[in-house]
PDB file of N, CA and C in Angstrom:
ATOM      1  N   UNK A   1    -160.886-183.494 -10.239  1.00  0.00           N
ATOM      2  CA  UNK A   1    -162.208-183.257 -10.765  1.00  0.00           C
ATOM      3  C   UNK A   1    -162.108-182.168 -11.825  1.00  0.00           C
ATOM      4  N   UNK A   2    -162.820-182.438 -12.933  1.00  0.00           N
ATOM      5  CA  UNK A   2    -162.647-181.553 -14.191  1.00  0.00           C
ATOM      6  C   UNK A   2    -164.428-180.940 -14.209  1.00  0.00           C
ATOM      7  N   UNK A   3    -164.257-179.392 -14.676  1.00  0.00           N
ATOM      8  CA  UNK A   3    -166.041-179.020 -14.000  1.00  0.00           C
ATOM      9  C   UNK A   3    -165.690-178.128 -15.451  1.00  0.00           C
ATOM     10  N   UNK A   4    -167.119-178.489 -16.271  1.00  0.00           N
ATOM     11  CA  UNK A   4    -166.814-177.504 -17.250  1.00  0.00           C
ATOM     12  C   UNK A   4    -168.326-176.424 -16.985  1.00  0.00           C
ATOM     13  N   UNK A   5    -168.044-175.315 -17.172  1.00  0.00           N
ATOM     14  CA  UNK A   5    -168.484-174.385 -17.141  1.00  0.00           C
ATOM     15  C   UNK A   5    -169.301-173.172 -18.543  1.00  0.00           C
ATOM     16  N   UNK A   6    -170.157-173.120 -19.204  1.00  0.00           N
ATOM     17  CA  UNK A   6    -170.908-172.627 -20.257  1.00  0.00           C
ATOM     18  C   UNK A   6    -170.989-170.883 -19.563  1.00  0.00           C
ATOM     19  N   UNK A   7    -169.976-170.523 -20.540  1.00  0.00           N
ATOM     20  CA  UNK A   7    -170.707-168.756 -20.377  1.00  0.00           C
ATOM     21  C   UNK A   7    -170.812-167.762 -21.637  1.00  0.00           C
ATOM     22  N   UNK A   8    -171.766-167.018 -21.569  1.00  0.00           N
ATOM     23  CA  UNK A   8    -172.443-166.401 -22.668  1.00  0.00           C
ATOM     24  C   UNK A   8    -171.638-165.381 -22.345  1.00  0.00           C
ATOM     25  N   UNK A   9    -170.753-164.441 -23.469  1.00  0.00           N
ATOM     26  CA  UNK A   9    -170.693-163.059 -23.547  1.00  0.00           C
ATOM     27  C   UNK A   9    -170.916-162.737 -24.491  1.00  0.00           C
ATOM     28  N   UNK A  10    -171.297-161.190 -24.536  1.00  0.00           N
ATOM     29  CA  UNK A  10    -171.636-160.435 -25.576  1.00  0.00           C
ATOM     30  C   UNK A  10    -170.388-159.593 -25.621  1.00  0.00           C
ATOM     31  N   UNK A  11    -170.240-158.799 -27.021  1.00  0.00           N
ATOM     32  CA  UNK A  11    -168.697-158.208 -27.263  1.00  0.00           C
ATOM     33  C   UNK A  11    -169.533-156.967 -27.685  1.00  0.00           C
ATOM     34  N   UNK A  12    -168.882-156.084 -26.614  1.00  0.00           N
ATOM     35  CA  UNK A  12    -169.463-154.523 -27.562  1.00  0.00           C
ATOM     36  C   UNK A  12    -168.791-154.006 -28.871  1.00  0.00           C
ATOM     37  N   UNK A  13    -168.845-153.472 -29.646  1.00  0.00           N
ATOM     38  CA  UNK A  13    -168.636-152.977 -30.756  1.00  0.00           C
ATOM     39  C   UNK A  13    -167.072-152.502 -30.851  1.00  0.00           C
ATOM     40  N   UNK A  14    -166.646-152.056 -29.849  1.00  0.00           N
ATOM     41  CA  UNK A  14    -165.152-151.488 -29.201  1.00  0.00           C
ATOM     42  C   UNK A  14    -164.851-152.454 -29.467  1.00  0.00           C
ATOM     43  N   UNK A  15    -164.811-153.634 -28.367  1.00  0.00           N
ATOM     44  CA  UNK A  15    -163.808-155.378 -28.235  1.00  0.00           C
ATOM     45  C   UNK A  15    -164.240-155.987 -29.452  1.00  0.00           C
ATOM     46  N   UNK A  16    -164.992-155.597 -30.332  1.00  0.00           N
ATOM     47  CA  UNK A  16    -165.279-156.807 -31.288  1.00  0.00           C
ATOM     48  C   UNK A  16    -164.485-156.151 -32.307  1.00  0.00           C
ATOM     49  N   UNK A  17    -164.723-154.820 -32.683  1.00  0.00           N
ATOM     50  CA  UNK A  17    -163.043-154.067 -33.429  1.00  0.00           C
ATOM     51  C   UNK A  17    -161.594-154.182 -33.316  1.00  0.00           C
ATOM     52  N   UNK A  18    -161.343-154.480 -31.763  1.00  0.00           N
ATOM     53  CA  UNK A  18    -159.962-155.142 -31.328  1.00  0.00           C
ATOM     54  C   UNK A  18    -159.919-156.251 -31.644  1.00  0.00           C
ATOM     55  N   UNK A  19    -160.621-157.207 -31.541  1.00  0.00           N
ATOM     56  CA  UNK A  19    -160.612-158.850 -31.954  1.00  0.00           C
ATOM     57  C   UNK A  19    -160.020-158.805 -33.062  1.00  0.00           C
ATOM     58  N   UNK A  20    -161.011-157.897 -33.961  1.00  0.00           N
ATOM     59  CA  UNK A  20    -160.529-158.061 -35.327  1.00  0.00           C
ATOM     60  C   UNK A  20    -159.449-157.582 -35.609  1.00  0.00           C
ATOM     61  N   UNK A  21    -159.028-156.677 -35.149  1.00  0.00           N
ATOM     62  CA  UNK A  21    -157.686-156.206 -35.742  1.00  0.00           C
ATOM     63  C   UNK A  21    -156.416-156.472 -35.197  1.00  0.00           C
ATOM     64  N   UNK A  22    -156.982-157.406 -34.201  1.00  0.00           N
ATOM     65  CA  UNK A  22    -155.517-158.733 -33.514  1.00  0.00           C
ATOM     66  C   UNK A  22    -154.897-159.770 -34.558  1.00  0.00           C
ATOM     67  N   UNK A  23    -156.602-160.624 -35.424  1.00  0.00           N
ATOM     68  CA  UNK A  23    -156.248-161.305 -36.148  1.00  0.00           C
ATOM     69  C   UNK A  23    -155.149-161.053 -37.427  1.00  0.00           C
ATOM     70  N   UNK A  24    -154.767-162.122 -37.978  1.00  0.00           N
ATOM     71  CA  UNK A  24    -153.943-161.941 -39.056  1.00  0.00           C
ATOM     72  C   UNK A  24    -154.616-161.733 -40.508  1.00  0.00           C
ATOM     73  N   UNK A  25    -154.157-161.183 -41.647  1.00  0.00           N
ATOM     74  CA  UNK A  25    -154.745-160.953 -42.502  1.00  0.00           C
ATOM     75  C   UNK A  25    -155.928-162.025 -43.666  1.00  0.00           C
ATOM     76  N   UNK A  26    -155.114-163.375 -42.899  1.00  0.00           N
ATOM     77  CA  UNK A  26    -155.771-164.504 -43.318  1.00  0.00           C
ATOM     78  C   UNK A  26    -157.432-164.540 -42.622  1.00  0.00           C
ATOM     79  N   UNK A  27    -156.870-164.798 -41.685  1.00  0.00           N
ATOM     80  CA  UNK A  27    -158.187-164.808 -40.703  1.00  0.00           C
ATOM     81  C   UNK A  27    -159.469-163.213 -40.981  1.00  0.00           C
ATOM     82  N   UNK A  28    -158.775-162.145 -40.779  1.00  0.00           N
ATOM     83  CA  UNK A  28    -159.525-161.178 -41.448  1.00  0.00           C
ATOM     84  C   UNK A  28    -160.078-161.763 -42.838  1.00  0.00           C
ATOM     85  N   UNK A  29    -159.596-162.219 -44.120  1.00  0.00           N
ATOM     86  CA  UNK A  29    -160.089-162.251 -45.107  1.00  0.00           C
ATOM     87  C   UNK A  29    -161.456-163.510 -44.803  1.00  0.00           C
ATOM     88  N   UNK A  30    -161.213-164.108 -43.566  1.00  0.00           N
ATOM     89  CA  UNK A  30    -162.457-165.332 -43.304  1.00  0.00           C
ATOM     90  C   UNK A  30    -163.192-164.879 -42.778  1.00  0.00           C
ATOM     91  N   UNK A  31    -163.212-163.562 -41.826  1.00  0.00           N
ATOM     92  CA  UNK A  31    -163.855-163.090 -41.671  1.00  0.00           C
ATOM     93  C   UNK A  31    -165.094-162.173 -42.438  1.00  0.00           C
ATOM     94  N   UNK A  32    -164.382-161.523 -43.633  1.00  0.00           N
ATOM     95  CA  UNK A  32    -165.264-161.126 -44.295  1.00  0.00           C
ATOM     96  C   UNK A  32    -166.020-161.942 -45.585  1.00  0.00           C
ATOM     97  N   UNK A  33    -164.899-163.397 -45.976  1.00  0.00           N
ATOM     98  CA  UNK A  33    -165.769-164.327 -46.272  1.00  0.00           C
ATOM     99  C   UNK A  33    -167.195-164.854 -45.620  1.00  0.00           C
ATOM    100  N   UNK A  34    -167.380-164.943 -44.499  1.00  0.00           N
ATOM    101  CA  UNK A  34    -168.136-165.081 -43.498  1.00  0.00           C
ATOM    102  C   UNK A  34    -169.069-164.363 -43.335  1.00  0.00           C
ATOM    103  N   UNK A  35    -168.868-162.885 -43.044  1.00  0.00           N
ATOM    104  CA  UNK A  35    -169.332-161.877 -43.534  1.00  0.00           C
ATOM    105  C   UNK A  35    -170.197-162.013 -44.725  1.00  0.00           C
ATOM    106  N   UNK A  36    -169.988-161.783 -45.689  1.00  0.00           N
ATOM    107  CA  UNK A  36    -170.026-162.121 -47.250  1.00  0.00           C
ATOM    108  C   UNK A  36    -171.852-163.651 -47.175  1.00  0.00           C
ATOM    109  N   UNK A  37    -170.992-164.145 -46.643  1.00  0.00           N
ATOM    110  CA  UNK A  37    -172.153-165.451 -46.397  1.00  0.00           C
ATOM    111  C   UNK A  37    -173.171-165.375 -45.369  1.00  0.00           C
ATOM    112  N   UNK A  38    -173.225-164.936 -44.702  1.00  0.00           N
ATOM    113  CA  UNK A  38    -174.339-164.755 -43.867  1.00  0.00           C
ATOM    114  C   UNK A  38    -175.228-163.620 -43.968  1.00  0.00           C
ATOM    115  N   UNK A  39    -174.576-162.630 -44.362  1.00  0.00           N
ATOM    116  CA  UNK A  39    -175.827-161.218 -44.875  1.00  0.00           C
ATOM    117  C   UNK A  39    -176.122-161.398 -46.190  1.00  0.00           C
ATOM    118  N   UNK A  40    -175.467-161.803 -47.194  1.00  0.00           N
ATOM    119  CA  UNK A  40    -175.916-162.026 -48.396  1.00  0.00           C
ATOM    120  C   UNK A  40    -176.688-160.755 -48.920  1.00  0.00           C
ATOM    121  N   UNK A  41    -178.162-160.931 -49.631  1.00  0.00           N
ATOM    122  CA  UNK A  41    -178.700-159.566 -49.988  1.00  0.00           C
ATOM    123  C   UNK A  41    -179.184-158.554 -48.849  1.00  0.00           C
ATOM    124  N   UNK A  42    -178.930-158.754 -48.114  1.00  0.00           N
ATOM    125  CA  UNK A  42    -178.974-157.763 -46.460  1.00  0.00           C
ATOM    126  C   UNK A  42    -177.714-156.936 -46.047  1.00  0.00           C
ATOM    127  N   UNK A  43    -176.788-157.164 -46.838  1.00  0.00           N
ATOM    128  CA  UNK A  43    -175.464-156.491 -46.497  1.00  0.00           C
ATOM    129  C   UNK A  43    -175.920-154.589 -46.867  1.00  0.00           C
ATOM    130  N   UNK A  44    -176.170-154.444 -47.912  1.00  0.00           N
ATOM    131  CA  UNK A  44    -175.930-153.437 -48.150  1.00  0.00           C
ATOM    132  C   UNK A  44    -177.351-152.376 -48.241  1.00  0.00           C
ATOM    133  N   UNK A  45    -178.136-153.004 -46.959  1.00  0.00           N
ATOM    134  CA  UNK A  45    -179.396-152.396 -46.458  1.00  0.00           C
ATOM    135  C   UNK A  45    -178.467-152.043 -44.923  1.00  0.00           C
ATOM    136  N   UNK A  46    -178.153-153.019 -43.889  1.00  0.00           N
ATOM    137  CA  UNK A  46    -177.058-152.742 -43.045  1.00  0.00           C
ATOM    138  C   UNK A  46    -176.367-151.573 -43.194  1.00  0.00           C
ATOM    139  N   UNK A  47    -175.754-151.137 -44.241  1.00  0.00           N
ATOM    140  CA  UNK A  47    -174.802-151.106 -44.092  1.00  0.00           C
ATOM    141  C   UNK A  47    -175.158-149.248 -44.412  1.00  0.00           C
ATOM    142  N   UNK A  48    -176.485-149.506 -45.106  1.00  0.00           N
ATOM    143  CA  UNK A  48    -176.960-147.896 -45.356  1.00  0.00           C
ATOM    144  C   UNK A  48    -177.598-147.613 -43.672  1.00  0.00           C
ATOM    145  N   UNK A  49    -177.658-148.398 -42.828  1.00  0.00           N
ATOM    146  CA  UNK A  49    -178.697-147.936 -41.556  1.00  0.00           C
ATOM    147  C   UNK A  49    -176.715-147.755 -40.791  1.00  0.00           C
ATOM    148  N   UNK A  50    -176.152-148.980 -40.685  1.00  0.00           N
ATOM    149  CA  UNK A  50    -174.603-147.933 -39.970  1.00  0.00           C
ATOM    150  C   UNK A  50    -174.603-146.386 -41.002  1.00  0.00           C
ATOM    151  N   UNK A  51    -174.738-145.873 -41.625  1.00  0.00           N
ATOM    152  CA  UNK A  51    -174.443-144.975 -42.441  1.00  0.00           C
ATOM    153  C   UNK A  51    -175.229-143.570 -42.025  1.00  0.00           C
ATOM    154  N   UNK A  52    -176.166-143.948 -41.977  1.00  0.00           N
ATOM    155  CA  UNK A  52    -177.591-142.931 -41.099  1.00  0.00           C
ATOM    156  C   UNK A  52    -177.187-143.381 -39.267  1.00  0.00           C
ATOM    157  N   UNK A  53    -176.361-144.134 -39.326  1.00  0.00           N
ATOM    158  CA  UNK A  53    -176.440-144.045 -37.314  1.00  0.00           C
ATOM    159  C   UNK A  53    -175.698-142.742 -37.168  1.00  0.00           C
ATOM    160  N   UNK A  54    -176.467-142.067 -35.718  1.00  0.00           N
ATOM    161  CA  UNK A  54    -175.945-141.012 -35.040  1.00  0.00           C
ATOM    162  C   UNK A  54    -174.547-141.522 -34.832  1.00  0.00           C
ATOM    163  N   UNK A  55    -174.289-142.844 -34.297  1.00  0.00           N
ATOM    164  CA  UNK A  55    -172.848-143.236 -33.355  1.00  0.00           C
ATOM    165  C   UNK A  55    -171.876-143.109 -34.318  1.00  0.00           C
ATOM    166  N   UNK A  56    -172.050-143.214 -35.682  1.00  0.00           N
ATOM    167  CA  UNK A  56    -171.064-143.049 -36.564  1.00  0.00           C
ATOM    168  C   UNK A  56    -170.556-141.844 -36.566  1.00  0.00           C
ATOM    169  N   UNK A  57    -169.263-141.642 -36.182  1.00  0.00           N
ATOM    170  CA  UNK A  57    -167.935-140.853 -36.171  1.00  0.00           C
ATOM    171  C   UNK A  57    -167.537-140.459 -37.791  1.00  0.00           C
ATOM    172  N   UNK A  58    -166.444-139.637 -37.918  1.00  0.00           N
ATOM    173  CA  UNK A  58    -165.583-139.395 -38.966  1.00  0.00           C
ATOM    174  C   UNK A  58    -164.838-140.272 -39.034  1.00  0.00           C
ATOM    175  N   UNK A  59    -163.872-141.173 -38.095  1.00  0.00           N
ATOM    176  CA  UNK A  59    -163.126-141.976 -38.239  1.00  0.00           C
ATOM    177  C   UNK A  59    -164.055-143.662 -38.754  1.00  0.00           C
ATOM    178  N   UNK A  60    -165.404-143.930 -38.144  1.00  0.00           N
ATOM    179  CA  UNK A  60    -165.522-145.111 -38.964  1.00  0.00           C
ATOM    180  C   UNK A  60    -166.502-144.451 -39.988  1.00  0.00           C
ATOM    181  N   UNK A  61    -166.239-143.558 -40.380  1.00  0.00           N
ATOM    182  CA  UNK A  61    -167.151-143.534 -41.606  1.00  0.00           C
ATOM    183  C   UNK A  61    -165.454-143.967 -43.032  1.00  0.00           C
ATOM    184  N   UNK A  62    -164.776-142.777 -41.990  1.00  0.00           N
ATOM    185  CA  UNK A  62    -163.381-143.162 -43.176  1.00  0.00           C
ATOM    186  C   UNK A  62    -162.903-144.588 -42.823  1.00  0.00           C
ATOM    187  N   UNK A  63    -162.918-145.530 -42.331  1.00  0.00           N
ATOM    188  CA  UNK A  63    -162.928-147.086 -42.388  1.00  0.00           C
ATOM    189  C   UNK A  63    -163.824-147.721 -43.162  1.00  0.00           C
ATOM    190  N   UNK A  64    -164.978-147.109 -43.051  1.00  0.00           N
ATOM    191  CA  UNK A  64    -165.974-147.866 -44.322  1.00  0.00           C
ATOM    192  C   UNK A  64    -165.615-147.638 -45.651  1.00  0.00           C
ATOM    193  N   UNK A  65    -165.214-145.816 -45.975  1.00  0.00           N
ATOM    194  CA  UNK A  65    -164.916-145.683 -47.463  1.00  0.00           C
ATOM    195  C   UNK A  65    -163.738-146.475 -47.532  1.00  0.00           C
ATOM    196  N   UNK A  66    -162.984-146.354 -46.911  1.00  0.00           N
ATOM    197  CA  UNK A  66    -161.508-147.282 -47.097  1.00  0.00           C
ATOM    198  C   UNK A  66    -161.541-148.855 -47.950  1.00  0.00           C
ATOM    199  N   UNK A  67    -162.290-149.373 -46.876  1.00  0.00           N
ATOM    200  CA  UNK A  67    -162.543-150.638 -47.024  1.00  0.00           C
ATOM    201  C   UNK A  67    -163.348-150.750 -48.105  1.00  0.00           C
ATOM    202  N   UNK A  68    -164.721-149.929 -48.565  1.00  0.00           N
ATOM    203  CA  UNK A  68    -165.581-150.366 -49.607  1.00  0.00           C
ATOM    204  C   UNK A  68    -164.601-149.519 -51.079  1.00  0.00           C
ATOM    205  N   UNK A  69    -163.399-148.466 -51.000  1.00  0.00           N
ATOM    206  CA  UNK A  69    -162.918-148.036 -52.201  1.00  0.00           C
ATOM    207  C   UNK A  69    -161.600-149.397 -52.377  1.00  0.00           C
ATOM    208  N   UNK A  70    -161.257-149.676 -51.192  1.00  0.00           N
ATOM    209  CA  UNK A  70    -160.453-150.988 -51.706  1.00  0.00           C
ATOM    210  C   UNK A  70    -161.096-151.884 -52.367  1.00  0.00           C
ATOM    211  N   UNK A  71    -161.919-152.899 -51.752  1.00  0.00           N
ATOM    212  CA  UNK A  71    -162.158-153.788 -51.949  1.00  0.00           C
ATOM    213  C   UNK A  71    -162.874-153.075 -53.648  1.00  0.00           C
ATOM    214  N   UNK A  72    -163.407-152.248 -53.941  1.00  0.00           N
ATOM    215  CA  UNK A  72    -163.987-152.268 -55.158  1.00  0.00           C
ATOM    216  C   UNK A  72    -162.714-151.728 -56.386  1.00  0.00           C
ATOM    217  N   UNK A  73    -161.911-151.365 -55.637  1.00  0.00           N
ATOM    218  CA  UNK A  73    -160.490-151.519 -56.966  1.00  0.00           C
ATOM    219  C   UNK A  73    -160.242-153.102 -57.016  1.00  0.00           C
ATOM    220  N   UNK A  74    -160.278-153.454 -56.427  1.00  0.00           N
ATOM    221  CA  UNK A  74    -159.690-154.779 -56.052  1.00  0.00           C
ATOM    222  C   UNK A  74    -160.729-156.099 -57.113  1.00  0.00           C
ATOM    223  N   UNK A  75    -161.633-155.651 -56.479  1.00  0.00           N
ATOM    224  CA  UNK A  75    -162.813-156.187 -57.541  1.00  0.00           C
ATOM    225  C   UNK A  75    -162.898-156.229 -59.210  1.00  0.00           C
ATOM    226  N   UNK A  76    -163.118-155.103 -59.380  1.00  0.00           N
ATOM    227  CA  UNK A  76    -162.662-154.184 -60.457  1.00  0.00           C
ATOM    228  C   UNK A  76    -161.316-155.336 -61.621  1.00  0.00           C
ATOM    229  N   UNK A  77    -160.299-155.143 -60.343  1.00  0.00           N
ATOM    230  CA  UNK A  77    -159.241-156.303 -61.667  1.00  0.00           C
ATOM    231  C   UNK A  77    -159.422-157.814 -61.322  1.00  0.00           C
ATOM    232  N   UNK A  78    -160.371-158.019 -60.969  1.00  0.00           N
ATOM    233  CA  UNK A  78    -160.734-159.761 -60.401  1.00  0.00           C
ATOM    234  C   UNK A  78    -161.644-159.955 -61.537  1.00  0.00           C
ATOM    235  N   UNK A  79    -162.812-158.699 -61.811  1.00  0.00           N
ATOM    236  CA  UNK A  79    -163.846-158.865 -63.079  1.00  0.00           C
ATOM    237  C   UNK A  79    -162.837-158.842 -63.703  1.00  0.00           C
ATOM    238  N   UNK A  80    -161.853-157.752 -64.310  1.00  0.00           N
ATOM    239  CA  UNK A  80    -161.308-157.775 -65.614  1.00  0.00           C
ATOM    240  C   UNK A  80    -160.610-159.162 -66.102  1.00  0.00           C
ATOM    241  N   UNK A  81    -160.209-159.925 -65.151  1.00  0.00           N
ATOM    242  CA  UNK A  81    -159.162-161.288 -65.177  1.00  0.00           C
ATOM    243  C   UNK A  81    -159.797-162.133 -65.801  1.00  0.00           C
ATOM    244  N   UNK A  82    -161.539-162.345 -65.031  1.00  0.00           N
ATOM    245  CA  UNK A  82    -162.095-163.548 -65.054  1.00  0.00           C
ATOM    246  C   UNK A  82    -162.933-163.235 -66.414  1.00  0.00           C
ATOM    247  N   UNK A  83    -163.199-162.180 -67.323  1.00  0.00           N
ATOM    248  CA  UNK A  83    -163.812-161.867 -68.439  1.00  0.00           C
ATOM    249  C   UNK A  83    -162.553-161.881 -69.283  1.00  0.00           C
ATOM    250  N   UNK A  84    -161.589-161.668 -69.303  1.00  0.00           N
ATOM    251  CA  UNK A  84    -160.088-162.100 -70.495  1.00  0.00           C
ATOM    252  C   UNK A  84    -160.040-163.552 -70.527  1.00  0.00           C
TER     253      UNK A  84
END
């Protein structure tokens, strides 16, 4: 007998940071494709309220600059490519 079973979890903020940083860099980049597509013009209203949260630490505040000074060098020579 085969019994399938439906269960809901929720991932706290901790396990959903480990998830991510199990995946491979591919999968990370789908992730923030994903990302990218579902907040659309809401991303960077988000992203000012994580910014004003009490729970925010020194360490993910320096993960956010990290990530938003990369990705905007990164950007940066993707405009310059696609305007040459």
């Amino acid at each position: 007998m085969l019994k399938t079973i439906q269960v809901e979890v929720s991932l706290t903020g901790k396990e959903t940071a480990e998830a991510f940083w199990h995946l491979d860099n591919d999968e990370q980049a789908k992730f923030f494709n994903c990302l990218g597509s579902i907040s659309q013009v809401k991303l960077p209203f988000q992203m000012q309220f994580i910014s004003d949260s009490k729970e925010l630490n020194t360490f993910g505040r320096a993960a956010m600059n990290i990530i938003g000074n990369y990705a905007y060098d990164r950007s940066s020579t993707v405009l310059e490519q696609l305007s040459s």
